[in-house]
Protein backbone atom coordinates (compact mmCIF):
# COMPACT_ATOMS: atom_id res chain seq x y z
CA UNK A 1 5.38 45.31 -13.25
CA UNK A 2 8.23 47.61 -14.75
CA UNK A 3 9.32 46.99 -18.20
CA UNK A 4 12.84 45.75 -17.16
CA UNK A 5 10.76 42.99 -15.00
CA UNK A 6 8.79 41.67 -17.84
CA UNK A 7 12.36 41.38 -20.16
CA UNK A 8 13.54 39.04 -17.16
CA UNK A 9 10.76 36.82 -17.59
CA UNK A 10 10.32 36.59 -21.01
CA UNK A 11 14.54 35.67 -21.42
CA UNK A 12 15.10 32.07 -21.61
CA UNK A 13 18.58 31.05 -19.61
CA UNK A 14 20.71 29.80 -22.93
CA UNK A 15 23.08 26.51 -22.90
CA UNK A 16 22.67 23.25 -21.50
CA UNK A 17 21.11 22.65 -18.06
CA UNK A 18 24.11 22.32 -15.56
CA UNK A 19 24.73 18.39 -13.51
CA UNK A 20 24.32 17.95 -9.69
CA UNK A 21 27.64 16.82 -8.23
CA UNK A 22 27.35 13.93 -5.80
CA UNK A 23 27.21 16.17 -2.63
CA UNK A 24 24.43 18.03 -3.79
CA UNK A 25 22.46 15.04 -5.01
CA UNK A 26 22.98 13.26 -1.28
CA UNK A 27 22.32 16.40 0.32
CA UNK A 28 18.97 16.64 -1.72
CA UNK A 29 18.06 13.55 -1.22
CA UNK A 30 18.72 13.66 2.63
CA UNK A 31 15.99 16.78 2.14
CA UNK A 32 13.70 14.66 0.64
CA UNK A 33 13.63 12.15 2.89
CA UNK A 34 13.28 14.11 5.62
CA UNK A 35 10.43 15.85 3.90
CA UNK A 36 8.46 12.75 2.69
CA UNK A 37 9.11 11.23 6.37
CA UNK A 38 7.25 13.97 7.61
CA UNK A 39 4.61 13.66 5.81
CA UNK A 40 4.24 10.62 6.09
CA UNK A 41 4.34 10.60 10.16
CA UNK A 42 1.65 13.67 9.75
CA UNK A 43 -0.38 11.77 7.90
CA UNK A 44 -0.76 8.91 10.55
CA UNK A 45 -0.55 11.71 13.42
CA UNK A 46 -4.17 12.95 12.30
CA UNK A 47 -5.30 9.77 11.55
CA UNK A 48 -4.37 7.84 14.96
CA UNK A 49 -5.78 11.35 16.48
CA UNK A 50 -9.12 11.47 15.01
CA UNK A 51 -9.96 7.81 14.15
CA UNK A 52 -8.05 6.21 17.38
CA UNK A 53 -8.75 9.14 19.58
CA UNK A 54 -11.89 10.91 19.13
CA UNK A 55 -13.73 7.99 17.62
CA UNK A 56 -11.53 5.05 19.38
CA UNK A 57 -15.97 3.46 20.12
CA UNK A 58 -16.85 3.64 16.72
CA UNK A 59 -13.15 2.25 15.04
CA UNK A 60 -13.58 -1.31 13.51
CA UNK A 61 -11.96 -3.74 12.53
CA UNK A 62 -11.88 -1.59 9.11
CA UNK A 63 -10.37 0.72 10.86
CA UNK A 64 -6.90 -1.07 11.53
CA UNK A 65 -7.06 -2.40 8.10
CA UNK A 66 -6.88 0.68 6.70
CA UNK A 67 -4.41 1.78 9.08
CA UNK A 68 -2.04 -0.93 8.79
CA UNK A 69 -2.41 -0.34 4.92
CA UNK A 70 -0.98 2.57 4.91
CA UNK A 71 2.07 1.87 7.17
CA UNK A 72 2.65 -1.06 4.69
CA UNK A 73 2.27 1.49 1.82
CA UNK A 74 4.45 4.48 3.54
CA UNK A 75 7.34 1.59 4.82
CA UNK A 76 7.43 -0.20 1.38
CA UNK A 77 7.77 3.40 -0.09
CA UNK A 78 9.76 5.09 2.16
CA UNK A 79 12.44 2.29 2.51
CA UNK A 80 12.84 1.57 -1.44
CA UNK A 81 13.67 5.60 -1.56
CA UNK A 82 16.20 5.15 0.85
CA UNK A 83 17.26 2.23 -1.26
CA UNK A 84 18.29 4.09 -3.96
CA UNK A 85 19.27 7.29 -2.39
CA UNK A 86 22.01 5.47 -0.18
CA UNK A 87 25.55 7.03 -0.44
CA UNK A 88 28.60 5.35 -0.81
CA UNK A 89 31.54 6.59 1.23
CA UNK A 90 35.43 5.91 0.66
CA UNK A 91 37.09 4.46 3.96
CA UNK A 92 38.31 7.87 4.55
CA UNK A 93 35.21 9.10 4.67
CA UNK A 94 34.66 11.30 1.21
CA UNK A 95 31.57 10.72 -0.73
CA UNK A 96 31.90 8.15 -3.86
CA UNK A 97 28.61 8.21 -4.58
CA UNK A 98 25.29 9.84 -3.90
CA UNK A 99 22.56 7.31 -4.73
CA UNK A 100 20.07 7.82 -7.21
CA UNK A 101 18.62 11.58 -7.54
CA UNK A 102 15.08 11.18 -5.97
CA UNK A 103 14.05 14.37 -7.43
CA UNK A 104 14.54 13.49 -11.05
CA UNK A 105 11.70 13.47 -13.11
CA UNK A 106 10.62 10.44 -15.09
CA UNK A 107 12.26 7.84 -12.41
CA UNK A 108 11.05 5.32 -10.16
CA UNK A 109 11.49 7.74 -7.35
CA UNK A 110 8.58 9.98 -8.73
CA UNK A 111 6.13 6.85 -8.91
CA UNK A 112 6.92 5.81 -4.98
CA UNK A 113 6.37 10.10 -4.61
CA UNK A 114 3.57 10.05 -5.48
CA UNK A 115 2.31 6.96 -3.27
CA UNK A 116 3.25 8.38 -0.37
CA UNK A 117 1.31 11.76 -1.25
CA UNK A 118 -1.64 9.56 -2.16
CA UNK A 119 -1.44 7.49 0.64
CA UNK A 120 -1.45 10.55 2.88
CA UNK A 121 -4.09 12.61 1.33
CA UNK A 122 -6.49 9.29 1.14
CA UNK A 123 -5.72 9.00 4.65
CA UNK A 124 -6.14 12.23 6.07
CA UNK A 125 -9.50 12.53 4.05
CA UNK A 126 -10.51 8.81 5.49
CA UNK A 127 -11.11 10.80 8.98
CA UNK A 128 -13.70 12.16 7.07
CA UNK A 129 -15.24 9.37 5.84
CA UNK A 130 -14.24 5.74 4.82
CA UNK A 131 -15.23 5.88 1.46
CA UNK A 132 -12.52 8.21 0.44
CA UNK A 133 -10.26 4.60 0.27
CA UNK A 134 -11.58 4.01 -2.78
CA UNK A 135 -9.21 7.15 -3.98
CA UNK A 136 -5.84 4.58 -3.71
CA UNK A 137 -7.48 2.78 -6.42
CA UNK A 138 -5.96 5.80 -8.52
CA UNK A 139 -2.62 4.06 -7.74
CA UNK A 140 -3.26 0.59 -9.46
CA UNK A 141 -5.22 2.23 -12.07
CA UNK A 142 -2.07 4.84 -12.56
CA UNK A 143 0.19 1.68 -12.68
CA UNK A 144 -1.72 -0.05 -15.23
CA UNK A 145 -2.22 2.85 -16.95
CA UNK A 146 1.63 3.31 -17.10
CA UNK A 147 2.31 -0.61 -17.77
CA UNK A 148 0.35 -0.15 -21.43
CA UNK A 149 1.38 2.65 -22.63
CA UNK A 150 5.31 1.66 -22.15
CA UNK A 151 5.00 -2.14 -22.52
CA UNK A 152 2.22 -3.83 -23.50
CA UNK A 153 0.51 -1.19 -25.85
CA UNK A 154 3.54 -1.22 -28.17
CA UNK A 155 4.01 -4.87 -27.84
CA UNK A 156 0.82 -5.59 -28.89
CA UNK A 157 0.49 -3.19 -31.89
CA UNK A 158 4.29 -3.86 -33.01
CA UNK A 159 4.58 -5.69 -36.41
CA UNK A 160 5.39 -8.75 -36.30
CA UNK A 161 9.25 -9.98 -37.71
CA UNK A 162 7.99 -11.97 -40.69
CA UNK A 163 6.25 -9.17 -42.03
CA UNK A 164 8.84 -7.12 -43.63
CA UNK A 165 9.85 -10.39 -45.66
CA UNK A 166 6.37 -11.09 -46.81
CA UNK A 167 6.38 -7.19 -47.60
CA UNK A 168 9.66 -7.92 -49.59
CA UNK A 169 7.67 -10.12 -51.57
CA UNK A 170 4.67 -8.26 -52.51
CA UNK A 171 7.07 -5.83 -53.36
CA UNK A 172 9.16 -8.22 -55.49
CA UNK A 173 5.84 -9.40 -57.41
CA UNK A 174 4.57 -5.88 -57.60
CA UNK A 175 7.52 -5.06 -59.46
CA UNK A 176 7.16 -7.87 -62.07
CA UNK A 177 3.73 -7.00 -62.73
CA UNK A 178 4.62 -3.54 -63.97
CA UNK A 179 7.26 -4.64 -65.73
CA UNK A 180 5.47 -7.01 -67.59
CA UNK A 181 2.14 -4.86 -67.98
CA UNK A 182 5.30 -2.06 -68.76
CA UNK A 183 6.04 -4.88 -72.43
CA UNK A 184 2.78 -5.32 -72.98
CA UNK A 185 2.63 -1.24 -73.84
C-alpha cells in the first residue's frame, strides 16, 4: 500500500453526517425489501427442496410445523417492514413521504432484520438436522434480553420518589447535629 493510500484511510471525513431525502429513503427501502424478500423465498426454496423433496417419506408432522413457522415468522416480518416503509404520494403523484428508513440502526426495522436472517439461517440449517430449531430460541432470549436492559432493569433499580424527601431529612438532621456538636466546641 503506497503512502498516499494509507493517509486516505487514516483521514476521518469532518462535519456532520449528511440526511437521506425522501426519494432516497423509498428507493432504499424498495432495495431492502426486495432483498429481504429474497431471502426469505430462498430460504423456503431449499427447505421445500430438501425436506419436501428429497425426504418428502421421512417429513412429519414436525416437519410442517416447522415450516409453517417460519412463513408465520417471514409474513409477520416482512409485512410490518412494509408497514413502515410505505410511501405517501401527493394526488399528483410526487412523493410526500418515504416511510420509515429500514436501514437505520437502533430501530424496530433492525429487530424484524434480524428475524428474518434468523429465521432463514435456522431454516436452511434445519435440512440438516431438526435440532438446529432450537437456534430461534436466540430470538426470545434476544427480546428479553433487550426488554431488561431498556425497561425493566432501570425500573426496577430506579429510586423510588419518596426517597429524595426522606434524604432531605437526614440531611436536615445531619445538619443540626453539627451545628450543635459545632456549640458544644
Amino acid at each position: 500500500m503506497e503512502e498516499k493510500d494509507a493517509l486516505l484511510l487514516i483521514v476521518k471525513p469532518k462535519g456532520k453526517v449528511g440526511t437521506k431525502g425522501k426519494k432516497q429513503i423509498h428507493e432504499e427501502n424498495q432495495d431492502t425489501l426486495k432483498f429481504y424478500c429474497r431471502i426469505i423465498l430462498g430460504a423456503n426454496a431449499i427447505y421445500a427442496a430438501v425436506d419436501l423433496l428429497l425426504f418428502y417419506n421421512s417429513s412429519s408432522f414436525w416437519t410442517w410445523f416447522f415450516l409453517l413457522f417460519a412463513v408465520a415468522v417471514y409474513i409477520g416480518s416482512y409485512r410490518s417492514m412494509s408497514a413502515m416503509a410505505k410511501p405517501a404520494f401527493a394526488e399528483d403523484g410526487s412523493l410526500l413521504d418515504g416511510g420509515i428508513d429500514l436501514n437505520m440502526e437502533q430501530g424496530m426495522a433492525e429487530h424484524l432484520k434480524d428475524v428474518i436472517l434468523l429465521t432463514a439461517i435456522v431454516q436452511v440449517l434445519s435440512t440438516l438436522s431438526s435440532y438446529f430449531w432450537y437456534f430461534w430460541l436466540l430470538a426470545p432470549a434476544r427480546a428479553l434480553h433487550l426488554l431488561w436492559v431498556n425497561f425493566l432493569g432501570p425500573w426496577f433499580s430506579a429510586e423510588s420518589q419518596a426517597a429524595p424527601e426522606d434524604n432531605e431529612k437526614n440531611d436536615k438532621k445531619q445538619r443540626r447535629q453539627e451545628r450543635r456538636q459545632m456549640k458544644k466546641f
